[in-house]
N, C-alpha and C. Protein backbone atom coordinates (compact mmCIF):
# COMPACT_ATOMS: atom_id res chain seq x y z
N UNK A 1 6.79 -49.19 -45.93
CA UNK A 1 6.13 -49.58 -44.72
C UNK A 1 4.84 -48.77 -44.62
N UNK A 2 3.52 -49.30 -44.06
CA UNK A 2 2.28 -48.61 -44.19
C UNK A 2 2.31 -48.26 -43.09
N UNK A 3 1.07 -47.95 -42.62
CA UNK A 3 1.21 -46.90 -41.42
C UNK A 3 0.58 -48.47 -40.12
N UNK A 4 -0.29 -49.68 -40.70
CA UNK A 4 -0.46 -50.63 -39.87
C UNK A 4 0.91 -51.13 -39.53
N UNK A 5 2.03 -51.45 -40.28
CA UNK A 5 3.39 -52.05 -39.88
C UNK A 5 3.67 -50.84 -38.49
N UNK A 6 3.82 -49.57 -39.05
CA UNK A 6 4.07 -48.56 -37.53
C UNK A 6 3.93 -48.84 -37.01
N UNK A 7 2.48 -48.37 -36.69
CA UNK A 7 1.58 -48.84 -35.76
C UNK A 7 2.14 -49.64 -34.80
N UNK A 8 2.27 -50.98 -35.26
CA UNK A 8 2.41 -52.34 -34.68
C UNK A 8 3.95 -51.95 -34.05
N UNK A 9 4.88 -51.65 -35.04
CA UNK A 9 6.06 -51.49 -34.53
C UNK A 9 6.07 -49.97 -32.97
N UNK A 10 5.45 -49.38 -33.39
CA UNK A 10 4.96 -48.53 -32.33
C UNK A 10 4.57 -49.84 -30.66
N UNK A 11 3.70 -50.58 -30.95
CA UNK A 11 2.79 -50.81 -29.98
C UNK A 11 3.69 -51.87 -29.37
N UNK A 12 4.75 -52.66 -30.48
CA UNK A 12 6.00 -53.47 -29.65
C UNK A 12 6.82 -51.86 -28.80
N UNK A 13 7.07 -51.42 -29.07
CA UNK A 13 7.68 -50.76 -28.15
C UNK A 13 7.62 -49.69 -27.38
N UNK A 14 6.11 -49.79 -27.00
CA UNK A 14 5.27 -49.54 -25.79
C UNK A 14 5.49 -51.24 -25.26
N UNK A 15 5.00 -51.90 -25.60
CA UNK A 15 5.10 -53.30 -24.75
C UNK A 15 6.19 -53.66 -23.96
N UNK A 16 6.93 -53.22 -24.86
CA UNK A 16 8.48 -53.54 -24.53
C UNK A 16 9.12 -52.82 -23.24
N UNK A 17 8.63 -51.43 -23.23
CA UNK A 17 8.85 -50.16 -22.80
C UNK A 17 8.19 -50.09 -21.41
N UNK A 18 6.99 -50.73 -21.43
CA UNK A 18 5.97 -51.15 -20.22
C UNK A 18 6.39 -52.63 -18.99
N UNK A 19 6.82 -53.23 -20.16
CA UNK A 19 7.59 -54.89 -19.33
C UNK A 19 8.84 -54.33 -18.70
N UNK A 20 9.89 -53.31 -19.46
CA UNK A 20 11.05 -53.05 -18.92
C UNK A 20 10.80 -52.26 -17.31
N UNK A 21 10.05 -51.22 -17.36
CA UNK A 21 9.40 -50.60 -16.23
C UNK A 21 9.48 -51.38 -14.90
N UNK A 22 8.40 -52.22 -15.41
CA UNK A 22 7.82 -54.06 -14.78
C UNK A 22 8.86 -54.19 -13.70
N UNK A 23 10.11 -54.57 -14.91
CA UNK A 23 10.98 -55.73 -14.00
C UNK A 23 11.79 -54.56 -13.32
N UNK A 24 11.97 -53.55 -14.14
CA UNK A 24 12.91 -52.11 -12.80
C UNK A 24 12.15 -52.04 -11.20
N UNK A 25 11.05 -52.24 -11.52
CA UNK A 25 10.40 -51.66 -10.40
C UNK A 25 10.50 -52.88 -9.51
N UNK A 26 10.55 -54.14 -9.89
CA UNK A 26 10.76 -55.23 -9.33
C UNK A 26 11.69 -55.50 -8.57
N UNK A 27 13.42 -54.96 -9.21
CA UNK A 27 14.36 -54.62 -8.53
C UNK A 27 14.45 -54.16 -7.14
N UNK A 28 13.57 -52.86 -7.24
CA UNK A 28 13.10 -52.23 -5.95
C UNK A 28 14.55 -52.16 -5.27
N UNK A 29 15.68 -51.97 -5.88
CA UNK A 29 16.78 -52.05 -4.63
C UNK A 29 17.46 -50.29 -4.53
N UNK A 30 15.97 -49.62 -5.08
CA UNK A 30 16.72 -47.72 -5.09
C UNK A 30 17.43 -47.81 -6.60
N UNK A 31 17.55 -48.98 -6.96
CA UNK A 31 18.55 -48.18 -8.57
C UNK A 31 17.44 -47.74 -9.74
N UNK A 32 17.35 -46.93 -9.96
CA UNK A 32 16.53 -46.22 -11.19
C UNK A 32 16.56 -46.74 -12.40
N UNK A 33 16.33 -46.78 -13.02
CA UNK A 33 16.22 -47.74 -14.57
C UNK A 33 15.16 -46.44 -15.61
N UNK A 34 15.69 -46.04 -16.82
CA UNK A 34 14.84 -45.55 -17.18
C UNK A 34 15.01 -46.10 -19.02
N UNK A 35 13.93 -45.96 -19.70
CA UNK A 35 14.20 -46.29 -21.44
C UNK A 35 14.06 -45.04 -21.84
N UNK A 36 15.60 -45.18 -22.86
CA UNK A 36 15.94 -44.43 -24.26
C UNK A 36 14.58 -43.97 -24.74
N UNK A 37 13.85 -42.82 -24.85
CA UNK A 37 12.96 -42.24 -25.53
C UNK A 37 12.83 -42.65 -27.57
N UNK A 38 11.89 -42.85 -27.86
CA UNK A 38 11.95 -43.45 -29.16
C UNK A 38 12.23 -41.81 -29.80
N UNK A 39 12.70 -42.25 -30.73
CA UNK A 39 13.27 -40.78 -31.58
C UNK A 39 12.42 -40.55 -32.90
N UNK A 40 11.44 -40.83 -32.95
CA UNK A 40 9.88 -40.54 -33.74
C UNK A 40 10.58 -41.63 -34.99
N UNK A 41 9.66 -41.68 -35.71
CA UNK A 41 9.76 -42.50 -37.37
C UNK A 41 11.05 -42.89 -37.73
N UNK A 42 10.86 -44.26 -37.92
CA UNK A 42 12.24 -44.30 -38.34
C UNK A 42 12.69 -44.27 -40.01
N UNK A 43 13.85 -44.20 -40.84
CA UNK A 43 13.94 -43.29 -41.54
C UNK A 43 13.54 -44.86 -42.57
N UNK A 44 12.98 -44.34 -44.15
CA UNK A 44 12.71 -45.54 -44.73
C UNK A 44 14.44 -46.50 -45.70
N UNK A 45 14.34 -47.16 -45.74
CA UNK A 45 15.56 -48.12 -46.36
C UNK A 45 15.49 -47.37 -47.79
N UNK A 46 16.82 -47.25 -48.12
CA UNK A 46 16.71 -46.75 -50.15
C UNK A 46 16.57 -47.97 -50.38
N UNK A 47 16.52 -49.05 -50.21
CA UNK A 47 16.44 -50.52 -50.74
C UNK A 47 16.63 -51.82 -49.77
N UNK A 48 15.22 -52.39 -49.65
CA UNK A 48 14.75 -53.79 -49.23
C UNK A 48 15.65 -54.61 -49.15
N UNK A 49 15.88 -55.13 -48.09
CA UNK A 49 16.85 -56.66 -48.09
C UNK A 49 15.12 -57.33 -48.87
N UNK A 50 16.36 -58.35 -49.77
CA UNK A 50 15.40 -59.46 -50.47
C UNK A 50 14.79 -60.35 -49.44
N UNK A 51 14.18 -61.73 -50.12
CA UNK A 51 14.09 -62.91 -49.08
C UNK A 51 14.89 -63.07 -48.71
N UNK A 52 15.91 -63.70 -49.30
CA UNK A 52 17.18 -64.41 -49.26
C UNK A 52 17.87 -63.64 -48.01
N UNK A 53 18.24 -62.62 -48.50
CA UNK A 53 18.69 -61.64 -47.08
C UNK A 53 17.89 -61.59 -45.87
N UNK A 54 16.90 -61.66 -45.91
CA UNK A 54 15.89 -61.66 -45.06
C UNK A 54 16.07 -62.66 -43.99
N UNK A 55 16.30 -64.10 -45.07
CA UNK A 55 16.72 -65.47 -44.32
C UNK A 55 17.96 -65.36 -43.75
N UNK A 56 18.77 -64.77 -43.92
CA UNK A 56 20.46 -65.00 -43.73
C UNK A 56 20.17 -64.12 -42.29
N UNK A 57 19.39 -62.95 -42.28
CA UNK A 57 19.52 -61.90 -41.28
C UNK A 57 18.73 -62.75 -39.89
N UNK A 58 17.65 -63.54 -40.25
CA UNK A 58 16.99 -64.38 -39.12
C UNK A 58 17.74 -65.13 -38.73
N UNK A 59 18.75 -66.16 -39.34
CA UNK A 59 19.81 -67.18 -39.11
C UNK A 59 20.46 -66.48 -38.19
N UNK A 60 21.11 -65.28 -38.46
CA UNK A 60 22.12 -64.56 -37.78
C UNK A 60 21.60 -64.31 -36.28
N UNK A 61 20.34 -63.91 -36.77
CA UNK A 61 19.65 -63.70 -35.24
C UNK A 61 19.89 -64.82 -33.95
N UNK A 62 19.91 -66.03 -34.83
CA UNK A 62 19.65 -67.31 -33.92
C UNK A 62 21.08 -67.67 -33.49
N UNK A 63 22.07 -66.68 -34.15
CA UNK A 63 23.61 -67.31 -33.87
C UNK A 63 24.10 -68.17 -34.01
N UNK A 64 23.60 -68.40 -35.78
CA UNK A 64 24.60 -68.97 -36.47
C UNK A 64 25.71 -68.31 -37.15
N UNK A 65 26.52 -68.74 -37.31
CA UNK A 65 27.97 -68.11 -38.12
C UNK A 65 27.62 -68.38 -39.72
N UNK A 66 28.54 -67.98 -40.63
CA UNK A 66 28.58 -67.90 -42.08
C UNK A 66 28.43 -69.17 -42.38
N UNK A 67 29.15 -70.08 -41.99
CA UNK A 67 28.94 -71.88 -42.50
C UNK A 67 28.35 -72.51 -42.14
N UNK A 68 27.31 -72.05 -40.86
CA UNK A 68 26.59 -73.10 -40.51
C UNK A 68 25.00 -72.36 -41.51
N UNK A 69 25.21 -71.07 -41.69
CA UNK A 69 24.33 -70.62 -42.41
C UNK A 69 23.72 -70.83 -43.94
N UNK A 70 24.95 -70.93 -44.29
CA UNK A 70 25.73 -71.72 -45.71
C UNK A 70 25.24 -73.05 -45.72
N UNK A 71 25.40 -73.95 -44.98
CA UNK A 71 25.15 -75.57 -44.91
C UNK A 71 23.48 -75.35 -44.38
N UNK A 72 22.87 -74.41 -43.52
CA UNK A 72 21.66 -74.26 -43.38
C UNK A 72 21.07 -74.14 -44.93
N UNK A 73 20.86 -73.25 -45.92
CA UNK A 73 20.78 -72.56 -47.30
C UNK A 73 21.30 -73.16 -48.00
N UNK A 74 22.25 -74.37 -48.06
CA UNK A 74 22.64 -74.81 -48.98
C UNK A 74 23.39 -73.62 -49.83
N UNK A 75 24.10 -72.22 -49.50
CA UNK A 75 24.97 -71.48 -49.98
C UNK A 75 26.36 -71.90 -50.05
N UNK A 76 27.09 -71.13 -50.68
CA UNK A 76 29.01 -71.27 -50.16
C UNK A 76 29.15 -70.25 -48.93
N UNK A 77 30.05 -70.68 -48.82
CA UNK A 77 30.24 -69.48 -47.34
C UNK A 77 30.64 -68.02 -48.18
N UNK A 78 30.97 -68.18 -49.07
CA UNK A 78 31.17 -66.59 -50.16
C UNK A 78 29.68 -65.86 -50.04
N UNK A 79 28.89 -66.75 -50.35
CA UNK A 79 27.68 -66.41 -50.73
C UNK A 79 26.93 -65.67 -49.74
N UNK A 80 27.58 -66.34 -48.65
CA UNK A 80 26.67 -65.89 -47.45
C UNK A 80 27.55 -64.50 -46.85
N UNK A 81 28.42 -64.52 -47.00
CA UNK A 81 29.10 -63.35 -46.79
C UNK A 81 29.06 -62.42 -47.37
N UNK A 82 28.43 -62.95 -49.05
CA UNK A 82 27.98 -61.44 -50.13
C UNK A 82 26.35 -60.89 -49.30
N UNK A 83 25.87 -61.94 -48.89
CA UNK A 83 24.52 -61.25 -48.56
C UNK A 83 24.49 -60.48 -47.08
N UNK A 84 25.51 -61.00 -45.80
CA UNK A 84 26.02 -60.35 -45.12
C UNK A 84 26.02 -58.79 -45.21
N UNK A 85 27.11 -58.54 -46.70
CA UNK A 85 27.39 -57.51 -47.04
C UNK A 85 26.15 -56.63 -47.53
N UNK A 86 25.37 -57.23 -47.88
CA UNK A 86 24.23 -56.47 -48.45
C UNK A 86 23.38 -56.02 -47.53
N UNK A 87 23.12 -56.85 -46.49
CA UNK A 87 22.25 -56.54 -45.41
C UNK A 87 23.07 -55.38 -44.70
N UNK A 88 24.18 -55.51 -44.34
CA UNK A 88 24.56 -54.63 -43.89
C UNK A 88 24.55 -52.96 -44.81
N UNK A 89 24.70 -53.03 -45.79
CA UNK A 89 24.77 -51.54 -46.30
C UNK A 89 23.17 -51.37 -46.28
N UNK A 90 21.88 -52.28 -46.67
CA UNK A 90 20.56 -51.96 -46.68
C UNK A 90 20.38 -51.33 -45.37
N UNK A 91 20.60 -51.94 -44.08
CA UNK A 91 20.06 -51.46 -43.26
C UNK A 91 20.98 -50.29 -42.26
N UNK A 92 21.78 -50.40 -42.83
CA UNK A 92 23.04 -49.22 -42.41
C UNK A 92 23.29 -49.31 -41.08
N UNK A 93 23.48 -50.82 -40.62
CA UNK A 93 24.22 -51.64 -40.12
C UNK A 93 26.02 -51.54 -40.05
N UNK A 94 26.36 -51.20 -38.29
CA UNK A 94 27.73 -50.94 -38.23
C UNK A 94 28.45 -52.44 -38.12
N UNK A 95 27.67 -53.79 -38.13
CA UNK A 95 28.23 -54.69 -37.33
C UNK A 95 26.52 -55.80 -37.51
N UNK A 96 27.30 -57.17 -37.39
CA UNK A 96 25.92 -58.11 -37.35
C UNK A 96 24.60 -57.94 -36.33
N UNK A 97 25.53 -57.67 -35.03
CA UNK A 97 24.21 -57.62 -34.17
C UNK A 97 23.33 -56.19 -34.53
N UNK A 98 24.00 -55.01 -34.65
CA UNK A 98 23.45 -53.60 -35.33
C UNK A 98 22.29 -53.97 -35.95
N UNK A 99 22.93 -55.25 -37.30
CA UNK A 99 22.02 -55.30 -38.21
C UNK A 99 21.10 -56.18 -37.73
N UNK A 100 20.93 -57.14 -36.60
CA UNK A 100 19.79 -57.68 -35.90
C UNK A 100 19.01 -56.86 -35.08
N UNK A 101 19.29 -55.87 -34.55
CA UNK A 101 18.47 -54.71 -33.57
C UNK A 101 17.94 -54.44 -34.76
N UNK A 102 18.63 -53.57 -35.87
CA UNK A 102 17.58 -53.11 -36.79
C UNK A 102 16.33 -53.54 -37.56
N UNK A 103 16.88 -55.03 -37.55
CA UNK A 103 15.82 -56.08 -38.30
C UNK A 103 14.60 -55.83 -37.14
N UNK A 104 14.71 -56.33 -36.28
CA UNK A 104 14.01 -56.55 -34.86
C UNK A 104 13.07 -54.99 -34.92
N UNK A 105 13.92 -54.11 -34.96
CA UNK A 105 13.03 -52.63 -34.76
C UNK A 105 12.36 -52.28 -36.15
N UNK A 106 12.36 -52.71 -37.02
CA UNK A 106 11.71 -53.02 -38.03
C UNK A 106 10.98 -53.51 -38.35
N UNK A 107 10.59 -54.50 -37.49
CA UNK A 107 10.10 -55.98 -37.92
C UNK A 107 10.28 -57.02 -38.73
N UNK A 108 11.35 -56.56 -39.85
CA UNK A 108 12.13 -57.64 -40.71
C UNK A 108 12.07 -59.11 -39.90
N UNK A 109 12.72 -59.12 -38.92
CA UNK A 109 13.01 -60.50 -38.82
C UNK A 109 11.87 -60.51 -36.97
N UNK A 110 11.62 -61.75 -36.88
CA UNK A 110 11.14 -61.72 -35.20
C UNK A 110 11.16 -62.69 -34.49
């Protein structure tokens, strides 16, 4: 990742961080709302999800399951469950959605 991907990933979450504010303050009903402090750089991947993974991890995003992902890709549902598996150890991912926050805070997928 170069330092323009940061950057950018930086400036989504100031945006993000600024809109959340937004709608707390909107609330206005006395309840406080505050955001998780970013915990500086995030650490780099020992190894890239491919395309292919790349695609399976956006699908997932949209909430599809293994077979509709499979019949999306024209995969077996094995297939899609090997790349599952892969995405998950790349991005050190406890769980699918884990591994969609991470994509997302990454910028992998959007």
């Amino acid at each position: 990742m170069d330092a323009a991907e940061r950057k950018e990933i930086l400036d989504r979450y100031a945006n993000h961080s600024r809109r959340f504010e937004a709608v707390a303050a909107r609330r206005g009903n006395g309840a406080t709302a505050e955001v998780i402090p970013f915990q500086g750089p995030l650490r780099e991947l020992e190894q890239e999800p491919t395309m292919r993974e790349v695609e399976v991890l956006q699908l997932i995003s949209d909430g599809l399951v293994n077979r509709e992902i499979g019949q999306r890709l024209f995969l077996s549902e094995e297939t899609v469950k090997s790349h599952v598996r892969h995405i998950l150890a790349k991005l050190q991912a406890r769980s699918r959605a884990h591994a969609v926050a991470v994509g997302f805070r990454r910028g992998i997928i959007g």
